[in-house]
N, C-alpha and C. Protein backbone atom coordinates (compact mmCIF):
# COMPACT_ATOMS: atom_id res chain seq x y z
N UNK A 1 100.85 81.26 85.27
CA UNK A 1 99.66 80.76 84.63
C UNK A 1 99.27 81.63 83.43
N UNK A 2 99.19 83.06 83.45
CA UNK A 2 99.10 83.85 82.45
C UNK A 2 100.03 83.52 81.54
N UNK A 3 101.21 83.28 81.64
CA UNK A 3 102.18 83.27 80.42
C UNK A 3 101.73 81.89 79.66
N UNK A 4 101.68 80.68 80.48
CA UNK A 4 101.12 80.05 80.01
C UNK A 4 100.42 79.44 79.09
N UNK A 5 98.68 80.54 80.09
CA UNK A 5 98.13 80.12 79.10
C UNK A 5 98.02 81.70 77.27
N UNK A 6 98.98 82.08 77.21
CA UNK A 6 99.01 83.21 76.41
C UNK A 6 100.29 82.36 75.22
N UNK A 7 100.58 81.17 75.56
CA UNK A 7 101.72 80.49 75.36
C UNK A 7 100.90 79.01 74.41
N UNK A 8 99.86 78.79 75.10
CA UNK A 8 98.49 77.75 74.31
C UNK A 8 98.03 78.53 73.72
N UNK A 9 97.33 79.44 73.87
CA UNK A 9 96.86 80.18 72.79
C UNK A 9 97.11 80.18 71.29
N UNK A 10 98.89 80.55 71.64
CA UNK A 10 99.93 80.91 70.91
C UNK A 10 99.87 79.17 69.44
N UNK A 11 99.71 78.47 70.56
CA UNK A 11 100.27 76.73 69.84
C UNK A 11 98.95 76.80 68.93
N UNK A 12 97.63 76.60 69.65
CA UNK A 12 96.18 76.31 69.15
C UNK A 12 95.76 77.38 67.89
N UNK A 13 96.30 78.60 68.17
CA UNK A 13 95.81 79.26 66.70
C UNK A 13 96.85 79.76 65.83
N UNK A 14 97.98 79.28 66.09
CA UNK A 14 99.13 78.97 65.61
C UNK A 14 99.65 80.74 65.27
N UNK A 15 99.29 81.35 66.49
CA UNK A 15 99.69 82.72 66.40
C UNK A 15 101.19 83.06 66.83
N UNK A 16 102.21 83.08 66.06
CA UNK A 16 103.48 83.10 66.78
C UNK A 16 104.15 84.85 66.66
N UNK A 17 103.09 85.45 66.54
CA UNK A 17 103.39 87.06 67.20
C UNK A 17 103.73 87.09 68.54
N UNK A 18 104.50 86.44 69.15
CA UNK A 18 104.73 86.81 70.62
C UNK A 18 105.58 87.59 70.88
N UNK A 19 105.43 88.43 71.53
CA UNK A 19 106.76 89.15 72.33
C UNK A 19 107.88 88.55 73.32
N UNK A 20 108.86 87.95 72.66
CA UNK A 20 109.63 87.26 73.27
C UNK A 20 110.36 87.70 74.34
N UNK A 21 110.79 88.77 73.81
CA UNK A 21 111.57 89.68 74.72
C UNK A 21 110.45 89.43 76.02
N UNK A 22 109.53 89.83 76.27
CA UNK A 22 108.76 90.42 77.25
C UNK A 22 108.33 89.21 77.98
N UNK A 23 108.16 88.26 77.31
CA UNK A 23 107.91 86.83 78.08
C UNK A 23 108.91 86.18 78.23
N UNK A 24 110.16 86.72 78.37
CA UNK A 24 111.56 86.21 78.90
C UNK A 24 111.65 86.87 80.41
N UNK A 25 111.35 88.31 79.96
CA UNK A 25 111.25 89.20 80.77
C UNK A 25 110.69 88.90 82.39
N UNK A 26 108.96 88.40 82.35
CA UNK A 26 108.35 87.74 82.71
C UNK A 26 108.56 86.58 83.81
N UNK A 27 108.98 84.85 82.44
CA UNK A 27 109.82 84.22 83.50
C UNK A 27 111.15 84.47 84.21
N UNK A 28 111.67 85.50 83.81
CA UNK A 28 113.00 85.77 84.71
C UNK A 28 112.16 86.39 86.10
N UNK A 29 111.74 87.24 85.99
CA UNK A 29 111.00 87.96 86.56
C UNK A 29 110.67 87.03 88.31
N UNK A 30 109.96 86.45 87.49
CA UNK A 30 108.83 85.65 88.42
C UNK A 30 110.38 84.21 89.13
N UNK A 31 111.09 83.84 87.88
CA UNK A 31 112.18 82.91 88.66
C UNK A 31 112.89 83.89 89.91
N UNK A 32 113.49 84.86 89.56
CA UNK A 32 114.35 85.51 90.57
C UNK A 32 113.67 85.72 91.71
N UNK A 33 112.36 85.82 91.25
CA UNK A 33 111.84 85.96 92.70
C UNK A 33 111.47 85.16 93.60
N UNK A 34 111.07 83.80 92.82
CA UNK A 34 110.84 82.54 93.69
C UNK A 34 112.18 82.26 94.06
N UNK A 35 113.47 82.50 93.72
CA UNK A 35 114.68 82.71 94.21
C UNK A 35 115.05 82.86 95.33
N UNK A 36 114.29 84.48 95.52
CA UNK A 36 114.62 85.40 96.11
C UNK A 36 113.76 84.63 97.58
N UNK A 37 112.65 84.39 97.30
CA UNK A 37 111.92 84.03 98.34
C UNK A 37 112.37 82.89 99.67
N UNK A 38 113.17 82.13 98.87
CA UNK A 38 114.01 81.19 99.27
C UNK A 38 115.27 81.77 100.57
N UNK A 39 115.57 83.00 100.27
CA UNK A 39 116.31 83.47 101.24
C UNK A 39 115.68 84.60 102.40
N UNK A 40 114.34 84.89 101.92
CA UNK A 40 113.18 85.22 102.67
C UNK A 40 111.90 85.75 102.43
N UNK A 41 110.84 85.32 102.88
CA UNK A 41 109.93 85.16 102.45
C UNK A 41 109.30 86.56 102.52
N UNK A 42 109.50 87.64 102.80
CA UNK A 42 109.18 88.89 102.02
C UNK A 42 109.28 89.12 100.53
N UNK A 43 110.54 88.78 100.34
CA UNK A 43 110.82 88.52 98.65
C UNK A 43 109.27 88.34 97.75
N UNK A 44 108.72 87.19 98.62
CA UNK A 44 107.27 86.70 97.57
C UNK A 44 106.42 88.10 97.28
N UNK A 45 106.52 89.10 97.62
CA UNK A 45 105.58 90.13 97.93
C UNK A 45 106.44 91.06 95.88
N UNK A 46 107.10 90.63 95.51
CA UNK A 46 107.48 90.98 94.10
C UNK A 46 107.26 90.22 93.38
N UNK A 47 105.97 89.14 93.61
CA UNK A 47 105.44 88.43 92.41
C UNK A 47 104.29 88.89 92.08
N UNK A 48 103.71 90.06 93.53
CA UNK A 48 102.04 90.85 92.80
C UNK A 48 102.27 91.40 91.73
N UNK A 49 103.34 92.13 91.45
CA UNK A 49 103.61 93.11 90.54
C UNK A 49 103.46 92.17 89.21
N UNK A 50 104.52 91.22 89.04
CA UNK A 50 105.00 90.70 88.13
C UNK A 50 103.37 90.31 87.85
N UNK A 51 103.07 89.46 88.89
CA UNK A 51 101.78 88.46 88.20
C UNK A 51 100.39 89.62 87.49
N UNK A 52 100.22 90.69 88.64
CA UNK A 52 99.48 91.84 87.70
C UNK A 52 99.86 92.33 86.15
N UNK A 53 101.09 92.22 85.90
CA UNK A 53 101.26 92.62 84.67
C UNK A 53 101.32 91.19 83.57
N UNK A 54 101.59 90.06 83.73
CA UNK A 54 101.23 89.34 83.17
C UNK A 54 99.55 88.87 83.23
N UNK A 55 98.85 88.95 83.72
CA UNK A 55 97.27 89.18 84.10
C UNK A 55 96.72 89.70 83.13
N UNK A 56 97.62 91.20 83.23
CA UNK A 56 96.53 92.24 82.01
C UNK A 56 97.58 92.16 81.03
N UNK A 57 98.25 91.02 80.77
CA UNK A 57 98.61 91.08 79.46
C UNK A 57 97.92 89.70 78.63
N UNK A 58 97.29 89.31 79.58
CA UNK A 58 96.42 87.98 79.39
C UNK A 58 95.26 88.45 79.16
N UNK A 59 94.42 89.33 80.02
CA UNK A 59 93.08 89.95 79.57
C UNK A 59 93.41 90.40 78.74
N UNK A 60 93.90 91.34 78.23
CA UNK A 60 94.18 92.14 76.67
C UNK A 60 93.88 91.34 75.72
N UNK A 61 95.00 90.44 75.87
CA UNK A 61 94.73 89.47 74.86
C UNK A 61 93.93 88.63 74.74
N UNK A 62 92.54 88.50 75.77
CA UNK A 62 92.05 87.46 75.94
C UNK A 62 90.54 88.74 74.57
N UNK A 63 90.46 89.68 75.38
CA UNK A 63 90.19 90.55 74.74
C UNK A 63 90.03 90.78 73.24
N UNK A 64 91.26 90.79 73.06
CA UNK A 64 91.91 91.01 71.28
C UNK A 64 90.80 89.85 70.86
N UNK A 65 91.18 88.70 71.26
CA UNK A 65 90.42 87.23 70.35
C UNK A 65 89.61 87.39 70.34
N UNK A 66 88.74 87.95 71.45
CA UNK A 66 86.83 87.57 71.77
C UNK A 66 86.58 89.00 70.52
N UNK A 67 86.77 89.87 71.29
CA UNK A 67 86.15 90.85 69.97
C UNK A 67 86.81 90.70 68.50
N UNK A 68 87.89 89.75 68.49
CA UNK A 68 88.00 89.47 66.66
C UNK A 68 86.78 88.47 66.81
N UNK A 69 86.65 87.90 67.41
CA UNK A 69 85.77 86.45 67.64
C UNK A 69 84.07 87.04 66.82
N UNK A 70 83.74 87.96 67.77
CA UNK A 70 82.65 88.40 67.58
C UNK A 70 82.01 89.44 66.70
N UNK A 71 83.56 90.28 66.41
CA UNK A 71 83.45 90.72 64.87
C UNK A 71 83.22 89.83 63.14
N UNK A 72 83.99 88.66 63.79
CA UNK A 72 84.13 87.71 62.30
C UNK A 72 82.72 87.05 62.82
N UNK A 73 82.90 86.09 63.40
CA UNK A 73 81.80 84.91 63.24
C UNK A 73 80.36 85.61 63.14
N UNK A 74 80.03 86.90 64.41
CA UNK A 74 78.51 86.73 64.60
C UNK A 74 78.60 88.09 64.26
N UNK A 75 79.41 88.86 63.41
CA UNK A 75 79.03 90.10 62.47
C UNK A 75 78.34 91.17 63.12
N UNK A 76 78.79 91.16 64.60
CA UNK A 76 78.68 92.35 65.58
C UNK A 76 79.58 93.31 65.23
N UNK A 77 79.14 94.87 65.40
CA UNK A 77 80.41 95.65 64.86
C UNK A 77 80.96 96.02 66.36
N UNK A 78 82.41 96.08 65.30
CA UNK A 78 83.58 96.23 66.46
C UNK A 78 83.42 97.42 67.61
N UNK A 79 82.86 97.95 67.45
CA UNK A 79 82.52 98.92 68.83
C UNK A 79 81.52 98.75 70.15
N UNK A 80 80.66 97.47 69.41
CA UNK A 80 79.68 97.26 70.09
C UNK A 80 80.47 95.79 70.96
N UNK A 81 81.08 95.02 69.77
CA UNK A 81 81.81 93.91 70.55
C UNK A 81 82.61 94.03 71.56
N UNK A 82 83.67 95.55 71.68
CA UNK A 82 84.37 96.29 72.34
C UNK A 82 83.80 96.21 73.95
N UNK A 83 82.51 97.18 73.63
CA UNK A 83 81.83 97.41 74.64
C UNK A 83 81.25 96.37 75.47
N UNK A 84 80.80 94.96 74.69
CA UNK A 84 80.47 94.05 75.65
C UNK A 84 81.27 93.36 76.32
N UNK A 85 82.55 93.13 75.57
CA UNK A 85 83.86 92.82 76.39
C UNK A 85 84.05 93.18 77.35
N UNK A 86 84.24 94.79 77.39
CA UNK A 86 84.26 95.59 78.94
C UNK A 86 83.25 94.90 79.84
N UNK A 87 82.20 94.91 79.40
CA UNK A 87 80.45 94.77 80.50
C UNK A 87 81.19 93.64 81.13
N UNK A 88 81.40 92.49 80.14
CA UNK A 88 81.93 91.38 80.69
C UNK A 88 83.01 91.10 81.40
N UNK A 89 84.06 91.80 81.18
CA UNK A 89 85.38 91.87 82.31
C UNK A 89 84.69 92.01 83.59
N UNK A 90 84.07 93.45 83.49
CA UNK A 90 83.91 94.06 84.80
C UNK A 90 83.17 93.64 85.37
N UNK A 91 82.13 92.57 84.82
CA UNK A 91 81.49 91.86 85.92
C UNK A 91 82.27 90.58 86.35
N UNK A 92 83.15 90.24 85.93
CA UNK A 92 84.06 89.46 86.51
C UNK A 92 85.12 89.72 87.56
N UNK A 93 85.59 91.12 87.53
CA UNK A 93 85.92 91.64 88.92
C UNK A 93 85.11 92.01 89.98
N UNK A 94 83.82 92.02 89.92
CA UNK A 94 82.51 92.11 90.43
C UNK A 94 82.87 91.85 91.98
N UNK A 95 82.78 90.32 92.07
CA UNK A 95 82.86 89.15 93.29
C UNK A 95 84.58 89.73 93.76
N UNK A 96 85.33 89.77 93.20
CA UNK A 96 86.74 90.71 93.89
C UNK A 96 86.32 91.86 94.59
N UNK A 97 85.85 92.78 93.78
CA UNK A 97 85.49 94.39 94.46
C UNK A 97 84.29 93.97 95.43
N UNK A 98 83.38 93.37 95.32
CA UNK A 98 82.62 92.81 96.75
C UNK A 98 83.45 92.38 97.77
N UNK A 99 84.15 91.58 97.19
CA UNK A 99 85.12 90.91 98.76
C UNK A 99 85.94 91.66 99.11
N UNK A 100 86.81 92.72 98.61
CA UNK A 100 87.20 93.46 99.36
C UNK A 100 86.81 94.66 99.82
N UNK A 101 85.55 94.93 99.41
CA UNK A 101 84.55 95.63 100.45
C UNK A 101 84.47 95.49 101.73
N UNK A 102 83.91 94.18 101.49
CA UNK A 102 82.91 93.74 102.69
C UNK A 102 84.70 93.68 103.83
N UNK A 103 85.90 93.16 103.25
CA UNK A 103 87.22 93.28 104.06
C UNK A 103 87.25 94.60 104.53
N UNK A 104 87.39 95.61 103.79
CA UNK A 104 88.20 96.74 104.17
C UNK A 104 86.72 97.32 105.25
N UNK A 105 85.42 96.98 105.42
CA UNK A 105 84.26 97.39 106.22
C UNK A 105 84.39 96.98 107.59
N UNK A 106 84.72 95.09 107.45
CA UNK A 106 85.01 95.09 109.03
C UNK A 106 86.90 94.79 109.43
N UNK A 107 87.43 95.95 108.85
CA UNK A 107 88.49 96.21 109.20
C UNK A 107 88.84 96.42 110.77
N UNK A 108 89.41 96.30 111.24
CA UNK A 108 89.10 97.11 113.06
C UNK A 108 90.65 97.29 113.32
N UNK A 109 91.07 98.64 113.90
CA UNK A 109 92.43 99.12 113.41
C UNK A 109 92.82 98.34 114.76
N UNK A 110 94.22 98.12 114.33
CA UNK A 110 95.08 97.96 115.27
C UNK A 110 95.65 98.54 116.36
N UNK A 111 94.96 99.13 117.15
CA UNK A 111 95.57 100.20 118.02
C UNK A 111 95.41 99.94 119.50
N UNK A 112 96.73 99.32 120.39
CA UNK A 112 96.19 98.97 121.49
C UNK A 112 96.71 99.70 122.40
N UNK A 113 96.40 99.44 123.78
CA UNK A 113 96.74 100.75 124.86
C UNK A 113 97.87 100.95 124.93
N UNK A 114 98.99 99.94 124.56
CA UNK A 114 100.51 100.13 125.12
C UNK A 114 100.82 101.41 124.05
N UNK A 115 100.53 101.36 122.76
CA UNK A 115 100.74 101.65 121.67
C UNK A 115 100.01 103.25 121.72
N UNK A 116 98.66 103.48 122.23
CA UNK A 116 98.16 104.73 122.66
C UNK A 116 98.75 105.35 123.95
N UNK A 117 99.51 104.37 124.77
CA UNK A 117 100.13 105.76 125.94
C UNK A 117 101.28 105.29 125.75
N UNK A 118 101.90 105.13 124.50
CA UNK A 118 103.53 105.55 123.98
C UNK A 118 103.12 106.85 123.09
N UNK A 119 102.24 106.90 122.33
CA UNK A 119 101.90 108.15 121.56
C UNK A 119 101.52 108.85 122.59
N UNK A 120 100.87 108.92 123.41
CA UNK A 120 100.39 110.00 124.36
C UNK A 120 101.37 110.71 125.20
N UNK A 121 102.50 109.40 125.57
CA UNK A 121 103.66 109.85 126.19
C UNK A 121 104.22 110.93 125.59
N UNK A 122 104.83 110.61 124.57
CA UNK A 122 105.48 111.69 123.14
C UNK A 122 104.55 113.01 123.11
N UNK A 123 103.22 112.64 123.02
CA UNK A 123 102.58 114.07 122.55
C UNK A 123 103.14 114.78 124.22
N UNK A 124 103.11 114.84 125.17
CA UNK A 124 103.19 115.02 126.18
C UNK A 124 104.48 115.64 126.72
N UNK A 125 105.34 114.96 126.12
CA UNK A 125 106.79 115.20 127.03
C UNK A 125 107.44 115.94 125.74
N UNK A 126 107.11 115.78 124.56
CA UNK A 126 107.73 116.40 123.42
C UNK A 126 108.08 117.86 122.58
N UNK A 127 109.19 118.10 122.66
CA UNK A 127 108.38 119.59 121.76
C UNK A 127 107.52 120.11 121.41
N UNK A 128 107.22 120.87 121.01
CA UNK A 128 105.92 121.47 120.22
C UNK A 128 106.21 120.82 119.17
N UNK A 129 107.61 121.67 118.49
CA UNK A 129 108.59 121.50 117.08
C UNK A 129 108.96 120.02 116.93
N UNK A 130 108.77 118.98 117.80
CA UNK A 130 109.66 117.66 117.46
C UNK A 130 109.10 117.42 116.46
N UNK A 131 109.69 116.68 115.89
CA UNK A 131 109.80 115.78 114.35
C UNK A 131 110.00 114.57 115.08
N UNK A 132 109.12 113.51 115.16
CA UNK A 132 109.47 112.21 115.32
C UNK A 132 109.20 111.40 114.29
N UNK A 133 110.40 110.15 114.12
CA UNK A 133 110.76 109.44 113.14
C UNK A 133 110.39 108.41 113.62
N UNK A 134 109.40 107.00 112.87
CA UNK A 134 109.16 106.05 113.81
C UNK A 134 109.10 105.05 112.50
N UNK A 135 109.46 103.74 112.81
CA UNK A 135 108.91 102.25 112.02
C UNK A 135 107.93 101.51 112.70
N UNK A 136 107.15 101.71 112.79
CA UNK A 136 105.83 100.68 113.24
C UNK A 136 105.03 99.61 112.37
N UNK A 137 106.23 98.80 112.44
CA UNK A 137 106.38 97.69 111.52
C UNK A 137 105.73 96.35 112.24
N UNK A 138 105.35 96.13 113.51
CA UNK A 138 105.21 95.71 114.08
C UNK A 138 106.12 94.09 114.47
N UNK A 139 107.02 94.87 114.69
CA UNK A 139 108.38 93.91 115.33
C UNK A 139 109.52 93.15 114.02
N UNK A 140 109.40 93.44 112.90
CA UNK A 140 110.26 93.21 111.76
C UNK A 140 111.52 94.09 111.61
């Protein structure tokens, strides 16, 4: 969706500065991985990356326009236009950083008895010195 819409942009103000390279980059990116996903669905977990960096290459640029926007038309100076840009992003991640508040608050850990007297076992029967190596992946 970011490439997209950074791709209309591109048509409507007939800006053809694009970085081609990088928006090749991009849909390869994002294809191999819907690819990839196809042979298992962990794979999907390498489209956060991709899609975060096409994101803030969309805010940037969404950025760039509004403060040319508001430098030309309404003769705000560019530092001040700068600054309201920010105000305005960041209250748009606002409702994100709330919701994952209020998530990570009623978090409630995972920890059940089988799982506390296997650790208890170990602390118990174990070396002082052991080094234990464990995946608690929960059954993957």
């Amino acid at each position: 969706v970011p490439i997209a819409a950074r791709l209309i942009i591109a048509l409507v103000l007939e800006d053809y500065d694009i970085s081609l390279e990088a928006t090749l980059l991009m849909i390869l990116w994002f294809l191999a991985t819907l690819y990839a996903s196809t042979k298992g669905i962990r794979w999907i977990l390498l489209l956060v990356p991709a899609f975060a960096v096409a994101f803030g290459a969309c805010v940037a640029a969404a950025h760039f326009y509004a403060t040319g926007f508001l430098t030309k038309s309404l003769q705000i100076n560019k530092k001040i236009a700068n600054a309201l840009m920010i105000v305005i992003l960041c209250f748009l991640l606002l409702s994100t950083w709330s919701a994952a508040r209020v998530t990570a608050l009623n978090e409630i850990p995972s920890m059940s008895d089988a799982w506390y007297n296997a650790l208890d076992k170990i602390n118990r029967e174990a070396a002082p010195d052991a080094i234990i190596t464990s995946w608690w992946d929960f059954g993957h």
